[in-house]
PDB file of N, CA and C in Angstrom:
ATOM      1  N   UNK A   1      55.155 336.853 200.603  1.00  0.00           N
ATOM      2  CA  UNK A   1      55.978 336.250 201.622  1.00  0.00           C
ATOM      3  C   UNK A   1      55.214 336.186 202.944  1.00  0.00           C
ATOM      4  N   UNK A   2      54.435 337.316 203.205  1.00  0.00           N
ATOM      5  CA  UNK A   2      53.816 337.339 204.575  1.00  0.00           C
ATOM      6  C   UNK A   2      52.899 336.375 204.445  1.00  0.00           C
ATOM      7  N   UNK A   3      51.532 335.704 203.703  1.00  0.00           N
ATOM      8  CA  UNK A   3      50.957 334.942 203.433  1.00  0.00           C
ATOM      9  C   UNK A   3      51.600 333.054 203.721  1.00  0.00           C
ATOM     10  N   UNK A   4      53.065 333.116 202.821  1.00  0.00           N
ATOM     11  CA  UNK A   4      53.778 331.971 203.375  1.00  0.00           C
ATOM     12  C   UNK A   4      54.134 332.186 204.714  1.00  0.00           C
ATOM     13  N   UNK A   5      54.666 332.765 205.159  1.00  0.00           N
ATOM     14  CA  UNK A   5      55.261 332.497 206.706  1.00  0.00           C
ATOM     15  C   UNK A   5      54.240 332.332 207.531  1.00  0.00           C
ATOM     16  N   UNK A   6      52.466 333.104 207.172  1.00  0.00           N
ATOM     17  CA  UNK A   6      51.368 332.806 208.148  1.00  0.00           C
ATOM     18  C   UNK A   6      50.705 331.029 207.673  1.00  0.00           C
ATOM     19  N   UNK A   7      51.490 330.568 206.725  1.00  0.00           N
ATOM     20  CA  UNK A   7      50.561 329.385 206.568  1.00  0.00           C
ATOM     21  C   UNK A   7      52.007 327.887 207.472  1.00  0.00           C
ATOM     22  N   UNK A   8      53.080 328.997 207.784  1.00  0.00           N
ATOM     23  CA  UNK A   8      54.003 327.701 208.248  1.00  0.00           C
ATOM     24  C   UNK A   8      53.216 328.432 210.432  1.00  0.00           C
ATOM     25  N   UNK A   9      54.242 327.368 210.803  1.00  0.00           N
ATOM     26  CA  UNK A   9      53.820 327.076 212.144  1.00  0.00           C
ATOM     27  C   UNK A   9      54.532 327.993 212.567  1.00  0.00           C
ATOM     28  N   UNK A  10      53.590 328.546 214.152  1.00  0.00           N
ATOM     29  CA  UNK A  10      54.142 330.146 214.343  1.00  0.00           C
ATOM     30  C   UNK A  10      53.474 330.219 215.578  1.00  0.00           C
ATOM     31  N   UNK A  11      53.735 330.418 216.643  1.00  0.00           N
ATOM     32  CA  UNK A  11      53.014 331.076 218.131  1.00  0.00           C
ATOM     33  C   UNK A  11      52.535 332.937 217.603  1.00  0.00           C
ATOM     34  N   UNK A  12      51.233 332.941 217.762  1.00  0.00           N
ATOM     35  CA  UNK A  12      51.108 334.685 217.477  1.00  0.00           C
ATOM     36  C   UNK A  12      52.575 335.662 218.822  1.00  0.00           C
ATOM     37  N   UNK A  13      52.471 335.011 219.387  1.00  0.00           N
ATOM     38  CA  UNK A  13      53.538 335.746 220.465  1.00  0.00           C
ATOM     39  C   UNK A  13      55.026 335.917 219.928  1.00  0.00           C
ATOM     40  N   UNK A  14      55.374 334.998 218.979  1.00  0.00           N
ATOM     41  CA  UNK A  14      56.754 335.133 218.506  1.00  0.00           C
ATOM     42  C   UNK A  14      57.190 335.940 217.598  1.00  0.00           C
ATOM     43  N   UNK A  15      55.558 336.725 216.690  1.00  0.00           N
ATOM     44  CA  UNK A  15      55.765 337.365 215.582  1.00  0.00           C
ATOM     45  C   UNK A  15      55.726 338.919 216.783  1.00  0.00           C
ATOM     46  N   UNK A  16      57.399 339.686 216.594  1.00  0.00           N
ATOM     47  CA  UNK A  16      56.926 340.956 217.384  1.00  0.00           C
ATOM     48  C   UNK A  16      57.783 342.415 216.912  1.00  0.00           C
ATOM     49  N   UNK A  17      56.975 343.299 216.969  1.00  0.00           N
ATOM     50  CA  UNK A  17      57.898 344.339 216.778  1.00  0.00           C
ATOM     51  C   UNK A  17      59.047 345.010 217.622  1.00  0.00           C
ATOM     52  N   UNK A  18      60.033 345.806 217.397  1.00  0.00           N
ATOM     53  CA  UNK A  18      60.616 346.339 218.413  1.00  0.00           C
ATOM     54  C   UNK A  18      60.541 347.976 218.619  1.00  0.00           C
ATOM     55  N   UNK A  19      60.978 348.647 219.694  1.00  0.00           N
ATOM     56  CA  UNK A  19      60.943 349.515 219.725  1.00  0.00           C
ATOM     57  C   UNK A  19      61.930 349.996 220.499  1.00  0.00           C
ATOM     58  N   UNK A  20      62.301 351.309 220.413  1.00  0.00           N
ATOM     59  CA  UNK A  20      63.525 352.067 221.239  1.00  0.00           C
ATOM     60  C   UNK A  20      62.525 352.495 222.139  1.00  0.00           C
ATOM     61  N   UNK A  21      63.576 353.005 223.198  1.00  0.00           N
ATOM     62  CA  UNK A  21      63.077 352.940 224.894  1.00  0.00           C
ATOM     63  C   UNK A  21      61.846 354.520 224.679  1.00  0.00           C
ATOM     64  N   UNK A  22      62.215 355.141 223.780  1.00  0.00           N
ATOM     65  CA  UNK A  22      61.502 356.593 223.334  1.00  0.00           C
ATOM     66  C   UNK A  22      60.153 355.826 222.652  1.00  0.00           C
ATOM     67  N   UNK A  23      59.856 354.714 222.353  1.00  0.00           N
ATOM     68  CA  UNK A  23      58.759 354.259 221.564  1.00  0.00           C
ATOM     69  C   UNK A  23      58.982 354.276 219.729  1.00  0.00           C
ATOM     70  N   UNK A  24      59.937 354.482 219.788  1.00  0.00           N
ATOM     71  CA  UNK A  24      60.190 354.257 218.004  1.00  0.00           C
ATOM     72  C   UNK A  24      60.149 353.216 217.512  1.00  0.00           C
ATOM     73  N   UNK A  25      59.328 352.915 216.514  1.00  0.00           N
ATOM     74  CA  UNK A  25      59.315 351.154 215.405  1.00  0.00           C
ATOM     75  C   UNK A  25      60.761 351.269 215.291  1.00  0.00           C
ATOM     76  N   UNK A  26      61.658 350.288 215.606  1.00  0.00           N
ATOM     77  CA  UNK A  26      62.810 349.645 215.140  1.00  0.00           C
ATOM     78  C   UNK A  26      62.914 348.715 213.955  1.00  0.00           C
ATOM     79  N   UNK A  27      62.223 348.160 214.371  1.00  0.00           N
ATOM     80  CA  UNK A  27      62.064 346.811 212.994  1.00  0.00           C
ATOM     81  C   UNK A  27      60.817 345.495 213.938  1.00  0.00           C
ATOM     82  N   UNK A  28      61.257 344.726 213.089  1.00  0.00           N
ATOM     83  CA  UNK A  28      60.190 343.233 213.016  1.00  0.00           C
ATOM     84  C   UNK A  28      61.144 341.709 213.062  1.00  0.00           C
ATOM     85  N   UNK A  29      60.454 340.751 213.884  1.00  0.00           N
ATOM     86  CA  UNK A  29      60.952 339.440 213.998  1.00  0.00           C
ATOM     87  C   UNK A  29      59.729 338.267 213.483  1.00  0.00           C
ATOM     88  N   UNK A  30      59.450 337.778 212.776  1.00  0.00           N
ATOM     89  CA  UNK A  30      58.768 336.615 212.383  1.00  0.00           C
ATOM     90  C   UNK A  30      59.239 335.113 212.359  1.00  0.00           C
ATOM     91  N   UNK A  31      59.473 334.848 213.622  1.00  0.00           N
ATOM     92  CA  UNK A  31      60.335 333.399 213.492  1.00  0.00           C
ATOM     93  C   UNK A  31      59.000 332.455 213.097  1.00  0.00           C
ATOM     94  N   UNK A  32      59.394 331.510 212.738  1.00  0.00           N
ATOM     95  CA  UNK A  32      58.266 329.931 212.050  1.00  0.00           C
ATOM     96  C   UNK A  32      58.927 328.643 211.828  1.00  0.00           C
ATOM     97  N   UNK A  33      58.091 327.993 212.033  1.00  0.00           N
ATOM     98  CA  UNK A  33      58.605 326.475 211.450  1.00  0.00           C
ATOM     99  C   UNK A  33      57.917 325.977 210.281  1.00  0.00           C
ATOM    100  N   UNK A  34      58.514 325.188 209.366  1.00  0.00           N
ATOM    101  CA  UNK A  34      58.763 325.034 208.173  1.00  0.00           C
ATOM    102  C   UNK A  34      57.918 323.166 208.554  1.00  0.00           C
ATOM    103  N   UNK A  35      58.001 322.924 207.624  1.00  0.00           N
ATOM    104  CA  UNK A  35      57.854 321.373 207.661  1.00  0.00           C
ATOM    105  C   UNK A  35      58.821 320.677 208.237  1.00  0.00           C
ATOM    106  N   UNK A  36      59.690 321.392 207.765  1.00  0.00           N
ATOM    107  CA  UNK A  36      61.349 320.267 208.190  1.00  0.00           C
ATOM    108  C   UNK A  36      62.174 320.990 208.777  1.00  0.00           C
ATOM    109  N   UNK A  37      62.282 322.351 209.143  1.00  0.00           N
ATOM    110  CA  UNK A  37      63.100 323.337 209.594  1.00  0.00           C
ATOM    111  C   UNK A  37      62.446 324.251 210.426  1.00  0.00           C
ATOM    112  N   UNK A  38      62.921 325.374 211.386  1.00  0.00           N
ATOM    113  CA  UNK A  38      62.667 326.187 212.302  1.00  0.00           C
ATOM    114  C   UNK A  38      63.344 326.906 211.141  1.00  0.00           C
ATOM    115  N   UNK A  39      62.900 328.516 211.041  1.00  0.00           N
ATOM    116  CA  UNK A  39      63.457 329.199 210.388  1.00  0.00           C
ATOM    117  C   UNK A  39      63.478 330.735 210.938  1.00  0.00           C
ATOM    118  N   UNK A  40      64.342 331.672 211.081  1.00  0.00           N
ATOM    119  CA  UNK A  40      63.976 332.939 211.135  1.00  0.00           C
ATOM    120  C   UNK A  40      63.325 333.573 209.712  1.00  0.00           C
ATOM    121  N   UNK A  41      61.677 333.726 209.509  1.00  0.00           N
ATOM    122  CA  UNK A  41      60.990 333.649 208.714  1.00  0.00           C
ATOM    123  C   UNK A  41      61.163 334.867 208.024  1.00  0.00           C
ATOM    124  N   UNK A  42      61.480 336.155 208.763  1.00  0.00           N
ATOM    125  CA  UNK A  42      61.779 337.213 208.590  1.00  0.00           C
ATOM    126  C   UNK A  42      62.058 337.793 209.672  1.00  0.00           C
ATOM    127  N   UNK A  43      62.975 338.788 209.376  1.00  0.00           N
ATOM    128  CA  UNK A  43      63.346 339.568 210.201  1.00  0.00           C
ATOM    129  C   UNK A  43      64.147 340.941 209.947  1.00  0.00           C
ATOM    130  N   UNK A  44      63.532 342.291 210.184  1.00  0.00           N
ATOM    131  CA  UNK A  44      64.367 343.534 209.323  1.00  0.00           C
ATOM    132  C   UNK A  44      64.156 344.867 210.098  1.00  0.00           C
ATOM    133  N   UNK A  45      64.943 345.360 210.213  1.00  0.00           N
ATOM    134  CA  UNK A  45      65.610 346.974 210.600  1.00  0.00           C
ATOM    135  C   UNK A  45      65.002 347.934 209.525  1.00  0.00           C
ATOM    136  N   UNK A  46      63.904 348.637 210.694  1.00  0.00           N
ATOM    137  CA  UNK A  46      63.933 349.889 209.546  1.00  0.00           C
ATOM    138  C   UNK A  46      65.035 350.659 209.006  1.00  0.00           C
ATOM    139  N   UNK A  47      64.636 351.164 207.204  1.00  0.00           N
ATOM    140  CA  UNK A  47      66.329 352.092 206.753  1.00  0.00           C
ATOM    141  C   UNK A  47      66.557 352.923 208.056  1.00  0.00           C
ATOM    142  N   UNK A  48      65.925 353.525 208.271  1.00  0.00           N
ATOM    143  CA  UNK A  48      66.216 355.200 209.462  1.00  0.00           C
ATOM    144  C   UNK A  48      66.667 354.280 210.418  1.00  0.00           C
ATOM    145  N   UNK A  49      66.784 353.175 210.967  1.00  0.00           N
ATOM    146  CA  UNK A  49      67.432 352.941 212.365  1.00  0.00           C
ATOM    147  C   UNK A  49      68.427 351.792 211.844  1.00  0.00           C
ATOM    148  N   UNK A  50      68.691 351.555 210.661  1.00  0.00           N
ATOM    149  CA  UNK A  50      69.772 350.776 210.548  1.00  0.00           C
ATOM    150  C   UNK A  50      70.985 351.369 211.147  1.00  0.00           C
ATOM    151  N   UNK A  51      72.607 350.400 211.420  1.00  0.00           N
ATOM    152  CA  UNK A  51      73.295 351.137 211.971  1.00  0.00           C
ATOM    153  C   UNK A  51      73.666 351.337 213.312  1.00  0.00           C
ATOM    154  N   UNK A  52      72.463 350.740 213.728  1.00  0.00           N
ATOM    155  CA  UNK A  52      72.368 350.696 215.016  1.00  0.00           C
ATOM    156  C   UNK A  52      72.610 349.785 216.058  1.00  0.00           C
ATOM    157  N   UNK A  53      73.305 348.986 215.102  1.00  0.00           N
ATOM    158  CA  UNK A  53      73.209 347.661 216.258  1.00  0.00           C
ATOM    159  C   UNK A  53      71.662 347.039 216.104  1.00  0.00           C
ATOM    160  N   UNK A  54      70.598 347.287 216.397  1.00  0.00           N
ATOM    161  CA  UNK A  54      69.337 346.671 216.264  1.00  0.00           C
ATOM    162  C   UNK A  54      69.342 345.515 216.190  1.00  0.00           C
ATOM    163  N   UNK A  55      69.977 344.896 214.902  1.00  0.00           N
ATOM    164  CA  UNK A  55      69.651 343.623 214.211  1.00  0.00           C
ATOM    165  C   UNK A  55      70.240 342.256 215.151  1.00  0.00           C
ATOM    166  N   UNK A  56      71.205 342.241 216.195  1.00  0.00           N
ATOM    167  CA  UNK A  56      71.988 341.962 216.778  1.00  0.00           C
ATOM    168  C   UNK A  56      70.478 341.281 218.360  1.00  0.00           C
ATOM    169  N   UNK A  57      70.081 342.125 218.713  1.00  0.00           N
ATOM    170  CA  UNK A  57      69.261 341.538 219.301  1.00  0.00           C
ATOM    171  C   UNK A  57      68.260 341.085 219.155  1.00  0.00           C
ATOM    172  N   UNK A  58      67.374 341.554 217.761  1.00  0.00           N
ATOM    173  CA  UNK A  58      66.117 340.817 216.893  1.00  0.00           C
ATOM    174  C   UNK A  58      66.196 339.697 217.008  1.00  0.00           C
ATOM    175  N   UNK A  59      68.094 339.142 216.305  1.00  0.00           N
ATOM    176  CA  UNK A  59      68.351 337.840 216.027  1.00  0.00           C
ATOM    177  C   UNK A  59      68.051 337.146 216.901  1.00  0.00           C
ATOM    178  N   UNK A  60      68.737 337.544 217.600  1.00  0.00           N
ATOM    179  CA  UNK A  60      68.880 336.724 219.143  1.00  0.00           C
ATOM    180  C   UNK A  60      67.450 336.235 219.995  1.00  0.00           C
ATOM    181  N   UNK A  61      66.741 337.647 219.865  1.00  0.00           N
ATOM    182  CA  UNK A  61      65.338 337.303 219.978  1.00  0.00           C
ATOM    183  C   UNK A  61      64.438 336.173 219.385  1.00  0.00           C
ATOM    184  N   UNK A  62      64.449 336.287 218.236  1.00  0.00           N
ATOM    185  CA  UNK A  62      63.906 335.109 216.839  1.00  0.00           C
ATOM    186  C   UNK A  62      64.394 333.881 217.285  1.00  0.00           C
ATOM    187  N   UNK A  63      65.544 333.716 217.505  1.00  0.00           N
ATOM    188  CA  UNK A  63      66.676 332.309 217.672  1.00  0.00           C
ATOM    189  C   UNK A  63      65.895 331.975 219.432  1.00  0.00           C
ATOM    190  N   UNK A  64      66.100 332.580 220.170  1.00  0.00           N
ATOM    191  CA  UNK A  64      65.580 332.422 221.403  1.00  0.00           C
ATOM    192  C   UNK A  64      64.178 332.022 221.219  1.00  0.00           C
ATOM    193  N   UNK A  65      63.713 332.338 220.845  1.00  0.00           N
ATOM    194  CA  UNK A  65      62.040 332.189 220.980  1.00  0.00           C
ATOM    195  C   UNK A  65      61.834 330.478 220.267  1.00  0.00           C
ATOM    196  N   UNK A  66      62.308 330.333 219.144  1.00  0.00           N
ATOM    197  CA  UNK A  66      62.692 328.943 218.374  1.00  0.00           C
ATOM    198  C   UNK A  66      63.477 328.234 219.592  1.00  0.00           C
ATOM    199  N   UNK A  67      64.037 328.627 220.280  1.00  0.00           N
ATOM    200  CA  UNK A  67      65.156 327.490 221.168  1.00  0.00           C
ATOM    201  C   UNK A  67      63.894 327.253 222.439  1.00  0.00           C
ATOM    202  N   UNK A  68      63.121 328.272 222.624  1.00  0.00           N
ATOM    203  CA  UNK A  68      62.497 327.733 223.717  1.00  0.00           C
ATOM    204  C   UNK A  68      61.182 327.111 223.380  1.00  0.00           C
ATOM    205  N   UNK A  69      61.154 327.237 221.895  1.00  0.00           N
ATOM    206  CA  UNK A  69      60.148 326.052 221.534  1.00  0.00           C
ATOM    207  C   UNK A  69      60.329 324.948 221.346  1.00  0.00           C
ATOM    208  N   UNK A  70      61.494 324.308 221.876  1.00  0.00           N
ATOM    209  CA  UNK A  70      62.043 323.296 221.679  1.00  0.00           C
ATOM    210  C   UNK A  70      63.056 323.408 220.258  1.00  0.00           C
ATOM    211  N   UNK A  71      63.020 323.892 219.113  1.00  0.00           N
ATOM    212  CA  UNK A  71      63.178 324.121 217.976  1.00  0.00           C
ATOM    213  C   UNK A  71      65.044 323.467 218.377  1.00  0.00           C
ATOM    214  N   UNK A  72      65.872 323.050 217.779  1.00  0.00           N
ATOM    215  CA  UNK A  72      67.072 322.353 218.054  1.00  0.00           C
ATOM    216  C   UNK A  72      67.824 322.959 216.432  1.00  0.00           C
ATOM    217  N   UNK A  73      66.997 322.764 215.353  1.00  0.00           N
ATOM    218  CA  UNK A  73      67.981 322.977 214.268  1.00  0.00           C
ATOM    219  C   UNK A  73      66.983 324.187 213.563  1.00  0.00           C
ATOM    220  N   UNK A  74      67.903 325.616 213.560  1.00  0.00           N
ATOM    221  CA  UNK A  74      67.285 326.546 213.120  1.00  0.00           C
ATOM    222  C   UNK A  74      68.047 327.129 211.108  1.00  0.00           C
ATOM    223  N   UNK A  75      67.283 327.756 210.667  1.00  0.00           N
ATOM    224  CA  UNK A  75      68.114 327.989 209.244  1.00  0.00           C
ATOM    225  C   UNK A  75      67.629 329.359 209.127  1.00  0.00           C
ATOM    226  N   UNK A  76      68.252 329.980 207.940  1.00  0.00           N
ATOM    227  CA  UNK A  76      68.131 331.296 208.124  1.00  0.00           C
ATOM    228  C   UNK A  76      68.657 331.946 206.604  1.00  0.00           C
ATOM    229  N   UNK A  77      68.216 332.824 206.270  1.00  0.00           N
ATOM    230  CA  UNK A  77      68.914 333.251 204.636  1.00  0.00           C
ATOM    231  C   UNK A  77      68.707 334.660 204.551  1.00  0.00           C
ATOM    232  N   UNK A  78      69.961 335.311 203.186  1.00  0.00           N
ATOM    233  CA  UNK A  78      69.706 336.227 203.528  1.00  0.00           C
ATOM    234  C   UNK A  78      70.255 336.722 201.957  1.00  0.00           C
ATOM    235  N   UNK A  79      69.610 337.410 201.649  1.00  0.00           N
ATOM    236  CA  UNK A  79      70.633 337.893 200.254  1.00  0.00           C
ATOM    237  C   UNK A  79      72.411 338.161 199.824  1.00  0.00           C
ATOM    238  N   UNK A  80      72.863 337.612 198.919  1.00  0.00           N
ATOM    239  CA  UNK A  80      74.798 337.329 199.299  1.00  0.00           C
ATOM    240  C   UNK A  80      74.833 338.903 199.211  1.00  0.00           C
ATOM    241  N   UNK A  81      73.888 340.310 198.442  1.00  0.00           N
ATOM    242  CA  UNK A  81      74.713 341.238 198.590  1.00  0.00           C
ATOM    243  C   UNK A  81      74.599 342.170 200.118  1.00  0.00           C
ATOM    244  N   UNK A  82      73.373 341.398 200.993  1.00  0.00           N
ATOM    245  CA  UNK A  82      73.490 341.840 202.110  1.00  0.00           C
ATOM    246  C   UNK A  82      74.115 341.433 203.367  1.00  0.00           C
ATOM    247  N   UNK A  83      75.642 341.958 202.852  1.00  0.00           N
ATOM    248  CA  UNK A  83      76.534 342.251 204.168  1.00  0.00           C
ATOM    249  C   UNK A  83      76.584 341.775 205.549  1.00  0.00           C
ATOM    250  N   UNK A  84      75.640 343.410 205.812  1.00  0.00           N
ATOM    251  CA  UNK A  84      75.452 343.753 207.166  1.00  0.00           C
ATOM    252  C   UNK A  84      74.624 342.363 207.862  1.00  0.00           C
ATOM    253  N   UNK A  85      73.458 341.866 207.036  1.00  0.00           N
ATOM    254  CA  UNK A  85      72.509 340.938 207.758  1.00  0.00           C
ATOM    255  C   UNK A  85      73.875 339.681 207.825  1.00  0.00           C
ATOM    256  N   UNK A  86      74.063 339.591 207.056  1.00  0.00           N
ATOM    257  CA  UNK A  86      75.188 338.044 206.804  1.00  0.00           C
ATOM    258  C   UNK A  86      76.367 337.676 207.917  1.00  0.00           C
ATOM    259  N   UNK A  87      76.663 338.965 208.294  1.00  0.00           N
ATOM    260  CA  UNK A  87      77.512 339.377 209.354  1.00  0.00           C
ATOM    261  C   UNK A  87      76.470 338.914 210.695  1.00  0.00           C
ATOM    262  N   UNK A  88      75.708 339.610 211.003  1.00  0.00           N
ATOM    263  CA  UNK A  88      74.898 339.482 211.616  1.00  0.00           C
ATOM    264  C   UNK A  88      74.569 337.897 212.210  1.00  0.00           C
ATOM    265  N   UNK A  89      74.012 336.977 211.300  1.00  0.00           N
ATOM    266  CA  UNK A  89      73.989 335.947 211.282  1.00  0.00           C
ATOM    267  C   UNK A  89      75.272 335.213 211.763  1.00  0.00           C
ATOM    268  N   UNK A  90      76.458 335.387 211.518  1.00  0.00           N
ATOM    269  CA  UNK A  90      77.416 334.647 211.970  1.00  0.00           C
ATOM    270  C   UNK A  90      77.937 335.232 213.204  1.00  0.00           C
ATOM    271  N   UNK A  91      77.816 336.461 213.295  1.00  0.00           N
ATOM    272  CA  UNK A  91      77.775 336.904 215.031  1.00  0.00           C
ATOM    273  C   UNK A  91      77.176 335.768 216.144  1.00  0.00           C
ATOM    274  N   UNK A  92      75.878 335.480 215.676  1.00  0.00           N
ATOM    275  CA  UNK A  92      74.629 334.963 216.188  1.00  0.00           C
ATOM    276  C   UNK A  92      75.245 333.487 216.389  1.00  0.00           C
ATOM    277  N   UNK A  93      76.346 333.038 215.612  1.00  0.00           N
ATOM    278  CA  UNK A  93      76.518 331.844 215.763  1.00  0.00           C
ATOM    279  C   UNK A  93      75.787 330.806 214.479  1.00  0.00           C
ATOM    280  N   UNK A  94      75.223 331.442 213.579  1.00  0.00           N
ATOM    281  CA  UNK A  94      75.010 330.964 212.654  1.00  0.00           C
ATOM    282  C   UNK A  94      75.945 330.758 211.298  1.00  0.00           C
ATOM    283  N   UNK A  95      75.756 329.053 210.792  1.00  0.00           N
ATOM    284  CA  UNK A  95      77.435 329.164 210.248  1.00  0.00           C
ATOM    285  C   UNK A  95      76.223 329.214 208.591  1.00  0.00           C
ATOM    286  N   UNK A  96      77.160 329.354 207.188  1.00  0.00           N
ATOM    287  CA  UNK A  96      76.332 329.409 206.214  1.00  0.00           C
ATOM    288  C   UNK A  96      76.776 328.014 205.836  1.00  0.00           C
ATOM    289  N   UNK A  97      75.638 327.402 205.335  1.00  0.00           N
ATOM    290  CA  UNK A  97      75.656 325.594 204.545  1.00  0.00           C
ATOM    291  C   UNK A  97      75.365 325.485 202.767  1.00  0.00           C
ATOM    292  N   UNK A  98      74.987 326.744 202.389  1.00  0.00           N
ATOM    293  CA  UNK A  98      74.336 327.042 200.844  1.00  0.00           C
ATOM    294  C   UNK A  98      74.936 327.877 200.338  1.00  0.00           C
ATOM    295  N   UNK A  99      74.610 328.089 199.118  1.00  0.00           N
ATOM    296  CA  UNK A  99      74.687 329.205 197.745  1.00  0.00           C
ATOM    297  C   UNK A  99      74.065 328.796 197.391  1.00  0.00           C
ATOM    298  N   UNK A 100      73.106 330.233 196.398  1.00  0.00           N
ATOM    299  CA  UNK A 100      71.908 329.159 195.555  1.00  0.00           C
ATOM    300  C   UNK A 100      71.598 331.017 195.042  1.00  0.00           C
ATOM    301  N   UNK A 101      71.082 330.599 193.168  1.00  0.00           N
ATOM    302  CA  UNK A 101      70.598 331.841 192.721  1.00  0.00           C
ATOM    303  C   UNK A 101      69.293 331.769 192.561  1.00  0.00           C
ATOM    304  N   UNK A 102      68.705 332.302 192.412  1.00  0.00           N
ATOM    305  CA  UNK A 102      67.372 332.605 192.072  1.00  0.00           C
ATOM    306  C   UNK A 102      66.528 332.861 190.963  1.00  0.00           C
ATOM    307  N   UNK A 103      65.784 332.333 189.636  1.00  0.00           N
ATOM    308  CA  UNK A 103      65.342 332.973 188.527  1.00  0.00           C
ATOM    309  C   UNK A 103      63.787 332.920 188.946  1.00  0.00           C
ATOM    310  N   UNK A 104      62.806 334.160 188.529  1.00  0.00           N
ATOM    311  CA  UNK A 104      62.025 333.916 187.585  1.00  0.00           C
ATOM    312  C   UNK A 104      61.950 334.161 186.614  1.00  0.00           C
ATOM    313  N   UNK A 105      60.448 333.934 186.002  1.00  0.00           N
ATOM    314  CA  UNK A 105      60.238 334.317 184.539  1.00  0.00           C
ATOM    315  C   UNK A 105      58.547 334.764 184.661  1.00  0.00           C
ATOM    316  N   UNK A 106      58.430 336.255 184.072  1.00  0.00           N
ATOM    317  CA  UNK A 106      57.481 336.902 184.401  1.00  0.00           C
ATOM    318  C   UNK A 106      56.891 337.081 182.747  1.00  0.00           C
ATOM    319  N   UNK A 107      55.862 337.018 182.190  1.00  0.00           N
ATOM    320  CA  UNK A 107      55.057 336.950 180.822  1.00  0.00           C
ATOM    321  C   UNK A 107      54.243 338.131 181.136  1.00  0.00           C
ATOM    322  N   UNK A 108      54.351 338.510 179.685  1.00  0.00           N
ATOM    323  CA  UNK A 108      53.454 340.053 179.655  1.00  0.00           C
ATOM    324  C   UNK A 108      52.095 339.435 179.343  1.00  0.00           C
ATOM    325  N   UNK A 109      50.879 339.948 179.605  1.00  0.00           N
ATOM    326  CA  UNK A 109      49.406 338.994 179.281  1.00  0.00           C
ATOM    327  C   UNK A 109      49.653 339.521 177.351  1.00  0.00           C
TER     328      UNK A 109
END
């Protein structure tokens, strides 16, 4: 995943970590643009500081940084059994437009 999000379009300044005012890793924001979309590319709360509210300003951060790149139509995804992020997202003002499952298929050599 990290490999795709470094080959879509990205300011090095937008990819950033966070930290509590004590200096603790909080989590990570990777916003990017897509061919056809602005996307929050990634974005995640360490386990130990989940809970915290955190995720609430990442977003906002990611979304901001895309709005002041001009970016107008942003998208965003998140796994259906994760909740907390999904919530999150519609806090943010983000409405959901999809469902969609996922397969692969992995061969033993």
């Amino acid at each position: 995943m990290f490999r795709d999000l470094q080959r879509m379009t990205h300011q090095p300044k937008w990819w950033q970590l966070a930290y509590t005012r004590d200096a603790k890793l909080i989590g990570l924001l990777m916003p990017t643009v897509s061919p056809t979309y602005a996307t929050i590319g990634y974005i995640g709360v360490l386990p130990e500081q989940r809970g915290n509210g955190y995720i609430h300003p990442l977003l906002r951060r990611a979304t901001e940084l895309l709005l002041a790149a001009g970016q107008t139509y942003i998208r965003a995804d998140t796994d259906q059994q994760n909740k907390p992020m999904a919530h999150a997202f519609l806090r943010a003002g983000y409405r959901p437009f999809a469902s969609r499952l996922e397969y692969s298929l992995v061969r033993s050599p």
